[in-house]
N, C-alpha and C. Protein backbone atom coordinates (compact mmCIF):
# COMPACT_ATOMS: atom_id res chain seq x y z
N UNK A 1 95.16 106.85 121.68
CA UNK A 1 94.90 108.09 120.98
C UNK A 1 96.09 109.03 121.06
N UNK A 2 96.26 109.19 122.06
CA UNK A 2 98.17 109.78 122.40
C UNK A 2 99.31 109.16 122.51
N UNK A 3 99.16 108.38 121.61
CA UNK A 3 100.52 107.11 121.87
C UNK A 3 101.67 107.74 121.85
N UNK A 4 102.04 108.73 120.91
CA UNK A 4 103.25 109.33 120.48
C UNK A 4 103.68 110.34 121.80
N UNK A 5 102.80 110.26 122.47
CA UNK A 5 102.79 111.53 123.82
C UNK A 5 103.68 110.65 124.29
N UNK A 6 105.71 111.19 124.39
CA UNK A 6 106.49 110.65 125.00
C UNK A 6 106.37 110.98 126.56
N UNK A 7 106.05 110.03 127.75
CA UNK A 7 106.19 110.09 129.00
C UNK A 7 106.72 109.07 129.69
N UNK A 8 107.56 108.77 129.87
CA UNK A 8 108.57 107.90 130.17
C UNK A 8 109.12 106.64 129.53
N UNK A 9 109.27 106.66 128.22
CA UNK A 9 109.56 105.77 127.76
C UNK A 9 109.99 106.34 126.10
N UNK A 10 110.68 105.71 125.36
CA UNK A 10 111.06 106.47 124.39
C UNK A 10 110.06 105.72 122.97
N UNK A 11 110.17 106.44 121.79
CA UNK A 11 109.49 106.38 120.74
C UNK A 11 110.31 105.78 120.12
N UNK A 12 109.85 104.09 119.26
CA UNK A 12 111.04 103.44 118.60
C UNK A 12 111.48 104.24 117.79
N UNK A 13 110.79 105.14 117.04
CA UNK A 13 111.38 106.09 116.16
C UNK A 13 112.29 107.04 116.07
N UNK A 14 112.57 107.44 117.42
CA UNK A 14 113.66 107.63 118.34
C UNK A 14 115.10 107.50 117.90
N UNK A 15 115.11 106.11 118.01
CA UNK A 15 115.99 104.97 118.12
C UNK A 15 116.58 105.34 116.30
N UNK A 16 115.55 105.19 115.52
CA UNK A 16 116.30 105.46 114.44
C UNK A 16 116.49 106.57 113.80
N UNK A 17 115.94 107.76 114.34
CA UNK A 17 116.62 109.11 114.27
C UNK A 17 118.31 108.97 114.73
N UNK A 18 118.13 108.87 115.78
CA UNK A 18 119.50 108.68 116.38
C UNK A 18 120.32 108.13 115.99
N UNK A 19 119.79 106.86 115.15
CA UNK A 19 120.76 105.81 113.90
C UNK A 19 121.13 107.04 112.54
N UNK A 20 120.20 107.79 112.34
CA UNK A 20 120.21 108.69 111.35
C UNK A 20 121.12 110.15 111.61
N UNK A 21 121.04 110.50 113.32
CA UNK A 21 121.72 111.59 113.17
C UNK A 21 123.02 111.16 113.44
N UNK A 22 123.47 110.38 114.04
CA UNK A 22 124.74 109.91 114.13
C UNK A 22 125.49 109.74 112.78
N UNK A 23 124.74 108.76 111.82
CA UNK A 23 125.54 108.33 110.74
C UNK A 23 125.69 109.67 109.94
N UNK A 24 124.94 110.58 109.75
CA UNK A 24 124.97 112.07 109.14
C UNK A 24 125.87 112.76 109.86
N UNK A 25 126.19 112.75 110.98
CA UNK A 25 127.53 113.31 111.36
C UNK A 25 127.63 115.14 111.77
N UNK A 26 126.37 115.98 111.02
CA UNK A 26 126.11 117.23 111.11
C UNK A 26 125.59 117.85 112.67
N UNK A 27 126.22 118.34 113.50
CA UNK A 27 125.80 118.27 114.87
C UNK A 27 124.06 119.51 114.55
N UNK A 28 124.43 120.54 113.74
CA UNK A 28 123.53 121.39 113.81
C UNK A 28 121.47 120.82 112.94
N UNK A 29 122.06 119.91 111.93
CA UNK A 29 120.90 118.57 111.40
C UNK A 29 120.86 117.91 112.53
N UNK A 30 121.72 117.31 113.59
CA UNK A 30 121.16 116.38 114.65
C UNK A 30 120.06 117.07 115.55
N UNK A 31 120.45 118.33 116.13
CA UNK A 31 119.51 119.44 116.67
C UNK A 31 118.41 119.63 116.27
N UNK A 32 118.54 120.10 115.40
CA UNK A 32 117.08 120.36 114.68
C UNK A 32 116.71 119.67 114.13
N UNK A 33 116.81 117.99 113.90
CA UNK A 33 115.60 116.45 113.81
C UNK A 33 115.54 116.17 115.25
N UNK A 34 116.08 116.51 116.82
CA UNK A 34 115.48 116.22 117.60
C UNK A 34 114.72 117.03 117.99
N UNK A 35 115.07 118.12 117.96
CA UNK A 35 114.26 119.39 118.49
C UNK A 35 112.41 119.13 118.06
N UNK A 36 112.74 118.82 116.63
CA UNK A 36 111.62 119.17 116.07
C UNK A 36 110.77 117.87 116.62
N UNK A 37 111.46 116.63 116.72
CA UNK A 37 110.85 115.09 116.97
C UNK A 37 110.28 115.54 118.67
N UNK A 38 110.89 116.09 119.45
CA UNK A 38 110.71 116.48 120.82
C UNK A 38 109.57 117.27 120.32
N UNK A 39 109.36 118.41 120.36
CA UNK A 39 108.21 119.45 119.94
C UNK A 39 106.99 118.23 119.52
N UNK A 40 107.13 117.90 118.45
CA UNK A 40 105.86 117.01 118.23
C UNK A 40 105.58 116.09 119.21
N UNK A 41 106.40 115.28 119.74
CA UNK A 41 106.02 114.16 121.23
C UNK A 41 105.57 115.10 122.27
N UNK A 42 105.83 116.52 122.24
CA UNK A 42 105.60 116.94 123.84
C UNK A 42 104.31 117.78 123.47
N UNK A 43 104.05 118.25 121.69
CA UNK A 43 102.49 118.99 121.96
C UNK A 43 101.45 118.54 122.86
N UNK A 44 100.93 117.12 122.19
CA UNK A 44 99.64 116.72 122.97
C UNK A 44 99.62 117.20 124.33
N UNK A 45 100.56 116.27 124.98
CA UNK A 45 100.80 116.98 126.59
C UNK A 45 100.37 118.01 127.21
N UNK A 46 101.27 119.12 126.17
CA UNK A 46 101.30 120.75 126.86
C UNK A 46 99.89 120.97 126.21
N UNK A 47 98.90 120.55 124.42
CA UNK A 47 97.77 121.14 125.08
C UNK A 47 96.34 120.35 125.91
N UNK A 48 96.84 119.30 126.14
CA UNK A 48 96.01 118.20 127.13
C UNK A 48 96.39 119.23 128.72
N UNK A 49 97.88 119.98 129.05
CA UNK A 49 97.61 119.92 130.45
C UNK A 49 96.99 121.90 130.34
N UNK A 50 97.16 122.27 129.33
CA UNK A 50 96.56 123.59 129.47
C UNK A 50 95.32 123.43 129.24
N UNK A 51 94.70 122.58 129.07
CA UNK A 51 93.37 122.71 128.96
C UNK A 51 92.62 122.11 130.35
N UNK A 52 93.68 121.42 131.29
CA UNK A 52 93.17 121.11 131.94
C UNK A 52 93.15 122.13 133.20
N UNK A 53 94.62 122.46 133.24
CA UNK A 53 94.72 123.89 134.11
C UNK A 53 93.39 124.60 133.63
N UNK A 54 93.11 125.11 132.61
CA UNK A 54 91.88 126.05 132.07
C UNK A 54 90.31 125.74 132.97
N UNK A 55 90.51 124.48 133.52
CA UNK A 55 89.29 123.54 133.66
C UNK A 55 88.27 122.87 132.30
N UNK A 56 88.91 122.36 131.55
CA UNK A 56 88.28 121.68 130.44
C UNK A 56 88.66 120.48 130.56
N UNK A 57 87.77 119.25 130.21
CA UNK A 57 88.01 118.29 130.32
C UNK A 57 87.79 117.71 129.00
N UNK A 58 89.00 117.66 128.31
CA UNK A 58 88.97 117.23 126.80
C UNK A 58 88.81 115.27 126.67
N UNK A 59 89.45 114.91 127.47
CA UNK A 59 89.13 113.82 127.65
C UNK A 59 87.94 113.10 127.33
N UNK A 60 87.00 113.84 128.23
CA UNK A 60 85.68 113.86 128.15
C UNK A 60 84.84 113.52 126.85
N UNK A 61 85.15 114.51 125.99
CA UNK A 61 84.41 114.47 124.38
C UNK A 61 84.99 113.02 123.38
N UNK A 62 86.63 113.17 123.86
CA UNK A 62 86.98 111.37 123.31
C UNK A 62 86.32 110.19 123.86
N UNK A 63 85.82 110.06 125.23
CA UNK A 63 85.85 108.85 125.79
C UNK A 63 83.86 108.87 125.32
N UNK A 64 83.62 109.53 125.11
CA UNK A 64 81.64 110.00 124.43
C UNK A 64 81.82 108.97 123.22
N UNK A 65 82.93 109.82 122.26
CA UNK A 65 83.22 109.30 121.15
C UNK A 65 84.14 108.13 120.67
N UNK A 66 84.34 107.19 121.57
CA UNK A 66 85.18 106.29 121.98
C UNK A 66 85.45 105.60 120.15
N UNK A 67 83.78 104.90 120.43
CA UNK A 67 83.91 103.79 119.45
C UNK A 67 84.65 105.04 118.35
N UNK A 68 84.01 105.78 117.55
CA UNK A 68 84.35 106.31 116.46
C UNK A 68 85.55 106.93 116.66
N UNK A 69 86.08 107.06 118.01
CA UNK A 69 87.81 107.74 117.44
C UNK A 69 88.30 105.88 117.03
N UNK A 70 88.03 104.92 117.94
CA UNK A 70 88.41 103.87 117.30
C UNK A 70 88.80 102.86 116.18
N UNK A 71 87.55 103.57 115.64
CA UNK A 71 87.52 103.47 114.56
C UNK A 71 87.89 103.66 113.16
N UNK A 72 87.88 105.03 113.35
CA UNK A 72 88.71 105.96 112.70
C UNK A 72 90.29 105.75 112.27
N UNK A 73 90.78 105.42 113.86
CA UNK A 73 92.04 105.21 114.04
C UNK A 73 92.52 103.60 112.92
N UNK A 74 91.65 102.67 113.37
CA UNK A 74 92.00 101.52 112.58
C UNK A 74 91.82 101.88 111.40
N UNK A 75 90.87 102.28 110.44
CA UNK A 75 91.14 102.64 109.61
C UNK A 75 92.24 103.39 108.98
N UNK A 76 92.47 104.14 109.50
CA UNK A 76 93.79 105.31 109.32
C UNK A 76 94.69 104.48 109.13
N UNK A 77 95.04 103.83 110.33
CA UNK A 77 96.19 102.56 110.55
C UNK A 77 96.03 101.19 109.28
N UNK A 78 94.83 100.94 108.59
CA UNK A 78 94.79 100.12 107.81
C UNK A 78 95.32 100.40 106.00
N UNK A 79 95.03 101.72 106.18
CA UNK A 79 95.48 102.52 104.83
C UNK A 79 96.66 102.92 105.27
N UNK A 80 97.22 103.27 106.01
CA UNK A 80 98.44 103.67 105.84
C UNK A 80 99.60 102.46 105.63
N UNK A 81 99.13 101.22 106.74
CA UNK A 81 99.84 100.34 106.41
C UNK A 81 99.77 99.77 104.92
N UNK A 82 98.54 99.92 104.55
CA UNK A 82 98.68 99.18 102.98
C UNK A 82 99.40 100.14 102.07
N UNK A 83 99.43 101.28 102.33
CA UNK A 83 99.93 102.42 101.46
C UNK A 83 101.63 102.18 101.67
N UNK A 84 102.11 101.57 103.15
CA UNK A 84 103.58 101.37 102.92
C UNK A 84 103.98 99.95 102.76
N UNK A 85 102.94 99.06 102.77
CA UNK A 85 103.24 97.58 102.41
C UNK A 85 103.30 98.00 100.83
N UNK A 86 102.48 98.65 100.23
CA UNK A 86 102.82 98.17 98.65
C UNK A 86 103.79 99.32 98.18
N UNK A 87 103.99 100.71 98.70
CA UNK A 87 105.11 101.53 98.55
C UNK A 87 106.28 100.81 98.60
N UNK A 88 106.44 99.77 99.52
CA UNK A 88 107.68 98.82 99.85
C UNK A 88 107.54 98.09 98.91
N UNK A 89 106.79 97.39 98.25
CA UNK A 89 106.95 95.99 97.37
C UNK A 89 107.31 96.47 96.29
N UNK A 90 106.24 97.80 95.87
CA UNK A 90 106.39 98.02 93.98
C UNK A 90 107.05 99.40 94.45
N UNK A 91 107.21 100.34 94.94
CA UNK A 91 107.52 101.77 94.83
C UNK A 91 109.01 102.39 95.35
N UNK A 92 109.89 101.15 95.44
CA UNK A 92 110.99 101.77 96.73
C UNK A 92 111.78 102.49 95.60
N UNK A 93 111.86 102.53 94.18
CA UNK A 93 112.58 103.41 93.43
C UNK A 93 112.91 104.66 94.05
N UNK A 94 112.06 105.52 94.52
CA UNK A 94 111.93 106.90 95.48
C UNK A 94 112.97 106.82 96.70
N UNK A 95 113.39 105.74 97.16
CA UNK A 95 114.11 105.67 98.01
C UNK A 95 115.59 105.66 97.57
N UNK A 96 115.62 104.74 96.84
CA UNK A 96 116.68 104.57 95.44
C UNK A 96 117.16 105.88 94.68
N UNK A 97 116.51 106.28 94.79
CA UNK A 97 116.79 107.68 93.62
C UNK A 97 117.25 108.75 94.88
N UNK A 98 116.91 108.90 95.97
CA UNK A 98 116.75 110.01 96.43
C UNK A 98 118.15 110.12 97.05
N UNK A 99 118.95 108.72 97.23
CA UNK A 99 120.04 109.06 97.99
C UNK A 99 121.24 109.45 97.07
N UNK A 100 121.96 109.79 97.71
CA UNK A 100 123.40 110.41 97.54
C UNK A 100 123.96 108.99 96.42
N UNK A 101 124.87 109.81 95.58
CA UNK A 101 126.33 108.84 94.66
C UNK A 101 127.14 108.71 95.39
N UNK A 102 127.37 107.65 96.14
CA UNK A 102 128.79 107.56 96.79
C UNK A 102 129.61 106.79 95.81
């Protein structure tokens, strides 16, 4: 459910930001795509541990609702993958178009 919650280990996605801010070359664009990639990996965290400082146990209401976050999730994960399996087969024009004339 918190997969993206970076805690010791890095996000492959990471990996190709870093392929991306490097080859872009802009130190102040490298900053602010990690900044912002950091901020999103470290929300869950900060509001999973303030809620726990608070004494709430959020945990709690997911693990009730186990099957259906499960569920949910595969689904999510089943449409999205089909949405970029066929974006990739028939739709990559958008990718094509969007870059630079070198």
């Amino acid at each position: 459910f918190l997969g993206n919650a970076g805690v010791g280990c890095p996000n492959p996605a990471f990996y190709v930001l870093l392929t991306y801010i490097a080859t872009v070359g802009d130190v102040f664009q490298g900053w602010y795509l990690a900044f912002i990639h950091g901020i999103g990996r470290a929300t869950p965290l900060l509001f999973l541990s303030i809620l726990g400082i608070l004494g709430v146990n959020a945990t709690q209401s997911i693990v009730k609702r186990k099957l259906a976050v499960e569920k949910f999730i595969g689904w999510a994960l089943a449409y999205i993958g089909a949405f970029i399996f066929m974006n990739g087969a028939f739709g990559h024009d958008w990718y094509v178009q969007s870059s630079p004339d070198l």
